[in-house]
PDB file of N, CA and C in Angstrom:
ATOM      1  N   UNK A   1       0.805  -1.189   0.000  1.00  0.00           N
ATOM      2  CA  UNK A   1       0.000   0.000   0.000  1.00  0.00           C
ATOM      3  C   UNK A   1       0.859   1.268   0.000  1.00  0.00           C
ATOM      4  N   UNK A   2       2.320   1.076   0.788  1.00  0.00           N
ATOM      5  CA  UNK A   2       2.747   2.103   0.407  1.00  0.00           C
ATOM      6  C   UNK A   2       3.175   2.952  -0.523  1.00  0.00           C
ATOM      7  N   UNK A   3       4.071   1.732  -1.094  1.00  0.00           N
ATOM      8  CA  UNK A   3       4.680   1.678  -2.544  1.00  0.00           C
ATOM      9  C   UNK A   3       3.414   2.221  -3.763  1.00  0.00           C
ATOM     10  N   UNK A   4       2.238   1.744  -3.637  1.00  0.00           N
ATOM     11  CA  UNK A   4       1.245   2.407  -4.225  1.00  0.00           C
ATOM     12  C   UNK A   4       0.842   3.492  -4.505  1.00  0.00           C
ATOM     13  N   UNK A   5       1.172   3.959  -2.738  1.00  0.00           N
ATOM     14  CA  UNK A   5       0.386   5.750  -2.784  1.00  0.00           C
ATOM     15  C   UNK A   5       2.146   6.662  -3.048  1.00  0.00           C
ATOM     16  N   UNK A   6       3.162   5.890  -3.091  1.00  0.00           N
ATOM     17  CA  UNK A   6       3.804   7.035  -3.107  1.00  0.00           C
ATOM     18  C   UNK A   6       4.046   6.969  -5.141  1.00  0.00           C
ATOM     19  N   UNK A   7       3.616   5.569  -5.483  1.00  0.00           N
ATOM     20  CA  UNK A   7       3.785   6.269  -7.269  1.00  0.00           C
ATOM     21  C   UNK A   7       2.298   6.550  -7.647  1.00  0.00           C
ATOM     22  N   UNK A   8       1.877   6.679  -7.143  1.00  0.00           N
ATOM     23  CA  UNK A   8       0.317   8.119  -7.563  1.00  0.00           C
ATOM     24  C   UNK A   8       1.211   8.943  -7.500  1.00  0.00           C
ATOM     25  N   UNK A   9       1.487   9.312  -6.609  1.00  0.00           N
ATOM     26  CA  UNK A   9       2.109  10.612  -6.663  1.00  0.00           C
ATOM     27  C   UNK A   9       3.493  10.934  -6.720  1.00  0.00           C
ATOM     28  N   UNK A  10       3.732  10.050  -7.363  1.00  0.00           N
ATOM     29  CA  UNK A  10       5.216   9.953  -8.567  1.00  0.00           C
ATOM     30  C   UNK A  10       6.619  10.610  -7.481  1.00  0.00           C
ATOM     31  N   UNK A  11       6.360   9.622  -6.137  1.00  0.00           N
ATOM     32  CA  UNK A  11       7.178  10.187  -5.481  1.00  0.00           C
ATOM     33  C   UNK A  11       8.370   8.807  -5.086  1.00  0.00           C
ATOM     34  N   UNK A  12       9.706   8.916  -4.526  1.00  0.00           N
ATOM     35  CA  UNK A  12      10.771   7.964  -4.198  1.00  0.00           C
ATOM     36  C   UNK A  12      11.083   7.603  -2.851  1.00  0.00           C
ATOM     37  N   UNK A  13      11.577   6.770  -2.766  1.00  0.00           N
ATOM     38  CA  UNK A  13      12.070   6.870  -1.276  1.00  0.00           C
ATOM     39  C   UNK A  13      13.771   7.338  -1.218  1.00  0.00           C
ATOM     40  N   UNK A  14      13.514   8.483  -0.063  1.00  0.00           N
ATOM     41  CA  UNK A  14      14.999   8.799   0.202  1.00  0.00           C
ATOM     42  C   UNK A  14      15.133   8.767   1.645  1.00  0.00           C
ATOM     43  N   UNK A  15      16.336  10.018   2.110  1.00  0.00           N
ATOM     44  CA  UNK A  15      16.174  10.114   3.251  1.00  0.00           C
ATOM     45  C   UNK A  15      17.082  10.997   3.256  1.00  0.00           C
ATOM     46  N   UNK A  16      17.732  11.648   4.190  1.00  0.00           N
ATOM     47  CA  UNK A  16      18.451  13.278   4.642  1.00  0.00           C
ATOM     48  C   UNK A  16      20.109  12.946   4.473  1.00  0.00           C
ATOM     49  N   UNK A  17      20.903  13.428   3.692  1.00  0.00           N
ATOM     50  CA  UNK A  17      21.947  12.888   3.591  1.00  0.00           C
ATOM     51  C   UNK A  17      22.522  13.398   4.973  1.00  0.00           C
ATOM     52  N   UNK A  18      23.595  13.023   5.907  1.00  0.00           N
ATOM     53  CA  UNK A  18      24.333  12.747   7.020  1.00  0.00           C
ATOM     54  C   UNK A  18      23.442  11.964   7.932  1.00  0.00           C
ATOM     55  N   UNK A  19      22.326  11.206   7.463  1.00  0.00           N
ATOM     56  CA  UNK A  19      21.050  10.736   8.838  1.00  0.00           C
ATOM     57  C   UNK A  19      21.306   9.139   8.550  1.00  0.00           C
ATOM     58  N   UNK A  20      22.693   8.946   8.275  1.00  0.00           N
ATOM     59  CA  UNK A  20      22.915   7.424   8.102  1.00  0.00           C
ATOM     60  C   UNK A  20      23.760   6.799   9.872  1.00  0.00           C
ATOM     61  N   UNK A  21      23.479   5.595  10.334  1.00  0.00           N
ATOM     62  CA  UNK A  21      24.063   5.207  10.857  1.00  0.00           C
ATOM     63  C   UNK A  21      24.858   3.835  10.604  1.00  0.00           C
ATOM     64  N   UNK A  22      26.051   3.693  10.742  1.00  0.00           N
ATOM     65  CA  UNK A  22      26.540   2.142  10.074  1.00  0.00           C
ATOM     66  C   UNK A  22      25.791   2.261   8.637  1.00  0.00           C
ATOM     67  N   UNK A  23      25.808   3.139   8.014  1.00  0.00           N
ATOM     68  CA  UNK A  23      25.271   3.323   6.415  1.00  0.00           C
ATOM     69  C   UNK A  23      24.276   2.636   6.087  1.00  0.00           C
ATOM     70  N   UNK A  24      23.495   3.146   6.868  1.00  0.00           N
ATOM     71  CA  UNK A  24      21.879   2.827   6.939  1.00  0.00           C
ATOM     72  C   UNK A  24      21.788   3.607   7.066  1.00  0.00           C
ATOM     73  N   UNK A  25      20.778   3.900   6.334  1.00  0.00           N
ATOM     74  CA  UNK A  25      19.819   5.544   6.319  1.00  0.00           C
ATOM     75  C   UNK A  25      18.551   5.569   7.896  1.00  0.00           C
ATOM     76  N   UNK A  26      18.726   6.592   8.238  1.00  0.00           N
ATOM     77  CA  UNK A  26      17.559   6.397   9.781  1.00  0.00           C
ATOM     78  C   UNK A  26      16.458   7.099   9.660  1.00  0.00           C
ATOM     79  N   UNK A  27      16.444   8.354   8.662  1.00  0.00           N
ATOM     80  CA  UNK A  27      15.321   9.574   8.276  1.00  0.00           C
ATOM     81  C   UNK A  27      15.204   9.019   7.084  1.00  0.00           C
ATOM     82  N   UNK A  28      13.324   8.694   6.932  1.00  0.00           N
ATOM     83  CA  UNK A  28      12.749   7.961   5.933  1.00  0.00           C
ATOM     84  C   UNK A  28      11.838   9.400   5.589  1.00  0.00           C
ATOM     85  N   UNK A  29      12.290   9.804   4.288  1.00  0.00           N
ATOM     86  CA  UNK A  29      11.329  10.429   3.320  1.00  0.00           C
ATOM     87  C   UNK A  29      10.914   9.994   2.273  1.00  0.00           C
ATOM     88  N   UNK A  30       9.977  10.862   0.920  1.00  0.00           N
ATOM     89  CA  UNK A  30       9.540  10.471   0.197  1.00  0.00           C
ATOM     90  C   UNK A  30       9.926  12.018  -0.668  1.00  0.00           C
ATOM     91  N   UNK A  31      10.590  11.741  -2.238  1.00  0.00           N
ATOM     92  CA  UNK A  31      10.966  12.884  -2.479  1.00  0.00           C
ATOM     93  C   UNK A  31       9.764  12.822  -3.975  1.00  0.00           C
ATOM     94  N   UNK A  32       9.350  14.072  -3.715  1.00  0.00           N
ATOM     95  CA  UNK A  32       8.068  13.738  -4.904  1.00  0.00           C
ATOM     96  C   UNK A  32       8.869  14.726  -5.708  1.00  0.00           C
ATOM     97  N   UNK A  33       8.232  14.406  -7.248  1.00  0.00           N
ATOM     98  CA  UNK A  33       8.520  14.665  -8.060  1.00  0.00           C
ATOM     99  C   UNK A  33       8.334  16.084  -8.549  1.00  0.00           C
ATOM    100  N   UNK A  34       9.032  17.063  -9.119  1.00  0.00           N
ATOM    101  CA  UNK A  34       8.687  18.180  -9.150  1.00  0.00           C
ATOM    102  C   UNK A  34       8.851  19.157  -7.768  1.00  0.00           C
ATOM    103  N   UNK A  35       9.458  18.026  -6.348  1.00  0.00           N
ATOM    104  CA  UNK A  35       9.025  19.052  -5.283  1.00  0.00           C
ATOM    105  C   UNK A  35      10.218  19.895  -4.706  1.00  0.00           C
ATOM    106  N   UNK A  36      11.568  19.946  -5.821  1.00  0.00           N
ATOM    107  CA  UNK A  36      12.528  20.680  -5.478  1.00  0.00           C
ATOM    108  C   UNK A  36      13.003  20.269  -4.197  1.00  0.00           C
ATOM    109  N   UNK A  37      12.979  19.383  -3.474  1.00  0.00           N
ATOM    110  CA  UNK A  37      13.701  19.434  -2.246  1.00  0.00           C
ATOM    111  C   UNK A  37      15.237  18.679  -2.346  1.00  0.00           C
ATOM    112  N   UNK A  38      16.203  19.613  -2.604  1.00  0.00           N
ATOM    113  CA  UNK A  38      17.275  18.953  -3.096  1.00  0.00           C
ATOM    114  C   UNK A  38      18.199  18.231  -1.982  1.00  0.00           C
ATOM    115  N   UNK A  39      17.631  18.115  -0.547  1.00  0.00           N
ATOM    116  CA  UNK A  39      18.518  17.971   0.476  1.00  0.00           C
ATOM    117  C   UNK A  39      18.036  16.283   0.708  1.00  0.00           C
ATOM    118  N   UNK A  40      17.233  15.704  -0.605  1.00  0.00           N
ATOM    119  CA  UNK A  40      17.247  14.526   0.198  1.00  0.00           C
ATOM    120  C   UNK A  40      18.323  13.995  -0.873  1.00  0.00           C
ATOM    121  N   UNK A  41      18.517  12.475  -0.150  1.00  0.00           N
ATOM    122  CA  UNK A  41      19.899  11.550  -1.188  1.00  0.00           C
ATOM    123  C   UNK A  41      18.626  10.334  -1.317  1.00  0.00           C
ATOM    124  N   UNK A  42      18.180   9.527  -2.753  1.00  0.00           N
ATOM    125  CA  UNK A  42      17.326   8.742  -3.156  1.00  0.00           C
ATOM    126  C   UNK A  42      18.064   7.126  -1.962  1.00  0.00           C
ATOM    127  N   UNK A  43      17.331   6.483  -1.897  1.00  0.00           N
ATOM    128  CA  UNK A  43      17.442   5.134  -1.983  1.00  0.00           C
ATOM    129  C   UNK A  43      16.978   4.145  -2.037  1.00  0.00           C
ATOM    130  N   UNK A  44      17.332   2.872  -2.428  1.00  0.00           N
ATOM    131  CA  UNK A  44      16.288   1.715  -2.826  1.00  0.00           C
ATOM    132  C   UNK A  44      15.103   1.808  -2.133  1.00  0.00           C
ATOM    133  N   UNK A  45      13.883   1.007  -2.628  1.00  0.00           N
ATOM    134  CA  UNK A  45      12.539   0.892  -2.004  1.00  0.00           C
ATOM    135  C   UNK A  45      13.321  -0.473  -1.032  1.00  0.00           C
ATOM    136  N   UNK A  46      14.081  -1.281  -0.796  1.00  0.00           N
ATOM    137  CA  UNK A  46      14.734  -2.436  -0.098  1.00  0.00           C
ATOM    138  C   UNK A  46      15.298  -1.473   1.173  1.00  0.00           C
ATOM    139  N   UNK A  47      15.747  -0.943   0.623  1.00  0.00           N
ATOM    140  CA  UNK A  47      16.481  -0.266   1.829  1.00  0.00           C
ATOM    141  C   UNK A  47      15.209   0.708   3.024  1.00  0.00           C
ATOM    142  N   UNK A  48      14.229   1.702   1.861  1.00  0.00           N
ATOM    143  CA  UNK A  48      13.162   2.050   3.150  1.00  0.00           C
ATOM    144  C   UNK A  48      12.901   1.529   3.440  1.00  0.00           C
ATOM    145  N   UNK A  49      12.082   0.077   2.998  1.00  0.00           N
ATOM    146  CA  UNK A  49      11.344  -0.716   3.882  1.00  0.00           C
ATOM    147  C   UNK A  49      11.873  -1.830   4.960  1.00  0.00           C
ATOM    148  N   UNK A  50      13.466  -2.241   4.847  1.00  0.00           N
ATOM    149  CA  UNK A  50      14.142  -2.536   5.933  1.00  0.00           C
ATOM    150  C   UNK A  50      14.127  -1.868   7.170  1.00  0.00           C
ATOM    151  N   UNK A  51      14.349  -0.094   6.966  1.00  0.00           N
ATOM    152  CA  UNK A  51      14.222   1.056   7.696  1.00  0.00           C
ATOM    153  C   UNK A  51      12.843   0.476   8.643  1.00  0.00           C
ATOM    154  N   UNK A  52      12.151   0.998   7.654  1.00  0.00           N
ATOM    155  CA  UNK A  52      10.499   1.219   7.929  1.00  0.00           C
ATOM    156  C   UNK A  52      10.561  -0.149   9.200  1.00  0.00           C
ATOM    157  N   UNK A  53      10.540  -1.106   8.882  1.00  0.00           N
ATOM    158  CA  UNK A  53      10.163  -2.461   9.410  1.00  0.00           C
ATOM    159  C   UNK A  53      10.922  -2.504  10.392  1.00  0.00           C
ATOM    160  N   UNK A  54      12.024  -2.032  10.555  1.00  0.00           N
ATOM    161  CA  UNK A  54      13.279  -2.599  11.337  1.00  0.00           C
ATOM    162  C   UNK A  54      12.869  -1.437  12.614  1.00  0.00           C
ATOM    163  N   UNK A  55      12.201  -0.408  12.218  1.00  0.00           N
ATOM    164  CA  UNK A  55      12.033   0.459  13.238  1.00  0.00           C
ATOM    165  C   UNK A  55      10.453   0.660  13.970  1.00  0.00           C
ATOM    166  N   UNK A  56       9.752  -0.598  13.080  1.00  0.00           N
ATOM    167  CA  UNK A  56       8.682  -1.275  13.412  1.00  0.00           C
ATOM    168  C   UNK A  56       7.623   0.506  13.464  1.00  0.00           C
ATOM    169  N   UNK A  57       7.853   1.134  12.087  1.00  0.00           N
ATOM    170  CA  UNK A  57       7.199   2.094  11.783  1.00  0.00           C
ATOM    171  C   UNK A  57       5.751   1.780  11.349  1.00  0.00           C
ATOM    172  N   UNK A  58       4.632   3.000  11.398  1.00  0.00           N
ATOM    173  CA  UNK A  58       2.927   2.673  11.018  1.00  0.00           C
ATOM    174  C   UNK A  58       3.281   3.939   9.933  1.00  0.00           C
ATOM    175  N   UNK A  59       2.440   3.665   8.592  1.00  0.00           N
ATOM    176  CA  UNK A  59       2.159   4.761   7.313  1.00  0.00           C
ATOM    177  C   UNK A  59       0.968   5.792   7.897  1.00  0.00           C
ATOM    178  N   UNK A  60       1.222   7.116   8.079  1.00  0.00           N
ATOM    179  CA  UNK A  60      -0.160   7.569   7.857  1.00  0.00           C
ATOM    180  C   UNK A  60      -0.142   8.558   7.342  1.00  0.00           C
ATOM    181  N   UNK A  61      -1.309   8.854   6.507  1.00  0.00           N
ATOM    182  CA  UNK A  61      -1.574   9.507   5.136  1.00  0.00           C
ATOM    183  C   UNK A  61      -3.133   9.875   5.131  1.00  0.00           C
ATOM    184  N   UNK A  62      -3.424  11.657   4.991  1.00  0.00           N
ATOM    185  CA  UNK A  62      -4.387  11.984   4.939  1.00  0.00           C
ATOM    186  C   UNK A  62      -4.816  11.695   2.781  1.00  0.00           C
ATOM    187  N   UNK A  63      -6.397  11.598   3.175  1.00  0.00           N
ATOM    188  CA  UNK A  63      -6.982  11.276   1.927  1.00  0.00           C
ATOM    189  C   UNK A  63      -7.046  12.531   1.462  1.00  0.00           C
ATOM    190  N   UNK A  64      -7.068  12.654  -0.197  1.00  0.00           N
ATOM    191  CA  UNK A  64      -7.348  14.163  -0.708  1.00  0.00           C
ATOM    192  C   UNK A  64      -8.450  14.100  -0.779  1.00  0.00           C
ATOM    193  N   UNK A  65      -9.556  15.448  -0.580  1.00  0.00           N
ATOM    194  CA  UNK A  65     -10.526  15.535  -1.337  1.00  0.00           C
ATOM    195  C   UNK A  65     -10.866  15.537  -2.702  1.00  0.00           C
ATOM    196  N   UNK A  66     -12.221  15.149  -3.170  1.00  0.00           N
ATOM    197  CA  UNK A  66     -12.244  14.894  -4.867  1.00  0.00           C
ATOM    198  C   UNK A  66     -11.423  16.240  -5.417  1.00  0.00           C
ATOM    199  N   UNK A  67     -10.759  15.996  -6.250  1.00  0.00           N
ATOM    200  CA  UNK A  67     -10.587  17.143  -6.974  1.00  0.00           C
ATOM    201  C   UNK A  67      -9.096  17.778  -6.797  1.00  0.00           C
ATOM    202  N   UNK A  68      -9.094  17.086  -5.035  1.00  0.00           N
ATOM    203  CA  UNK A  68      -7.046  17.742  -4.565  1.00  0.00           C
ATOM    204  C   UNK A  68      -5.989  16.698  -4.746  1.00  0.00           C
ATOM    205  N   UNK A  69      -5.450  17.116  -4.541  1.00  0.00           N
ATOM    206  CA  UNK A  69      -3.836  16.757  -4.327  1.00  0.00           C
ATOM    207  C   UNK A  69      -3.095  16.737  -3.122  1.00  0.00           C
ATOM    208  N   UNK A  70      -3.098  15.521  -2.519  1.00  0.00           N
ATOM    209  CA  UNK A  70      -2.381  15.956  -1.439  1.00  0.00           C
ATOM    210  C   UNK A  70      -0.987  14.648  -1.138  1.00  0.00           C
ATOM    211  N   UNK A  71       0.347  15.434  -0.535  1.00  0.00           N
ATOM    212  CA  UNK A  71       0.945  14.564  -0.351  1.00  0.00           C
ATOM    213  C   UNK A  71       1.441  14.341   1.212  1.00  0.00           C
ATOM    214  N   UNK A  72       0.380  14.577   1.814  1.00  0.00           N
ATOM    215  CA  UNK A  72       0.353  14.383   3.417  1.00  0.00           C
ATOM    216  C   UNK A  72       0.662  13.247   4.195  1.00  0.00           C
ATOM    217  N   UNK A  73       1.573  13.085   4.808  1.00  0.00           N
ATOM    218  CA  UNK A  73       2.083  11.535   5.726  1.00  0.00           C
ATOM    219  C   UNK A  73       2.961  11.899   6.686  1.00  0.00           C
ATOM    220  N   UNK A  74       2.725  10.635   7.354  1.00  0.00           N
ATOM    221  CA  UNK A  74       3.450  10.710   9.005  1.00  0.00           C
ATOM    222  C   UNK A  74       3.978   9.228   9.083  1.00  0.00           C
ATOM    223  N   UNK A  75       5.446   9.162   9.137  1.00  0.00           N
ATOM    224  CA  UNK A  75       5.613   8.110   9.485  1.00  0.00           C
ATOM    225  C   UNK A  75       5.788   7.905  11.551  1.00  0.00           C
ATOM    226  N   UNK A  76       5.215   6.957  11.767  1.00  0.00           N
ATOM    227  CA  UNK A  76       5.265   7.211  13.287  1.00  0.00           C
ATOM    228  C   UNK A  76       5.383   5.572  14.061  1.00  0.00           C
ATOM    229  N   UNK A  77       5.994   5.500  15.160  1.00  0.00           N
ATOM    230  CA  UNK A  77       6.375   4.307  16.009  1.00  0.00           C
ATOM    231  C   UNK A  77       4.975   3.170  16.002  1.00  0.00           C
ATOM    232  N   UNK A  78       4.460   2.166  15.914  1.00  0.00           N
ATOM    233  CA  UNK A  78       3.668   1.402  15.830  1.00  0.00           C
ATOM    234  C   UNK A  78       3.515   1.250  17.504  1.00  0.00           C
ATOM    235  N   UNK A  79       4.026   1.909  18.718  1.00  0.00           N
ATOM    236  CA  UNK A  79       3.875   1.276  19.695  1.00  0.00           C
ATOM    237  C   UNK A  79       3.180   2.961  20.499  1.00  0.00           C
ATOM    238  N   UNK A  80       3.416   3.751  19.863  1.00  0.00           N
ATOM    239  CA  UNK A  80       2.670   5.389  19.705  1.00  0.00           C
ATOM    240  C   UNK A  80       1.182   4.819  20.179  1.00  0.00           C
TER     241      UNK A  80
END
């Protein structure tokens, strides 16, 4: 489901370049397309979702209304 909603909206998985530990990335973003944010560094969808899982993260993502666009999400602790 994730992988889904982030190519609707034609977006990647990255994360903050210096936010690696033992060269693992620890800050999980999503760099959408068109959205100029040049401070993230891309990396495999293998590698977020090791992240994601390994840090036993939950997806949450507001719905757009008909008609919007939205690229709203929270990644947050599953134990939150």
């Amino acid at each position: 489901m994730i992988r889904q909603w982030a190519d609707q909206r034609s977006a990647l998985p990255a994360t903050i370049p210096g936010a690696d530990a033992d060269d693992r990335p620890t800050v999980l973003r999503f760099d959408f397309e068109g959205g100029g944010d040049e401070d993230l560094r891309p990396i495999s969808w293998d590698d977020w979702f090791e992240v994601f899982d390994g840090r036993d993260l939950v997806f949450i993502y507001m719905e757009p209304s008909e008609g919007e666009e939205r690229n709203t999400y929270r990644l947050e602790s599953a134990e939150r």
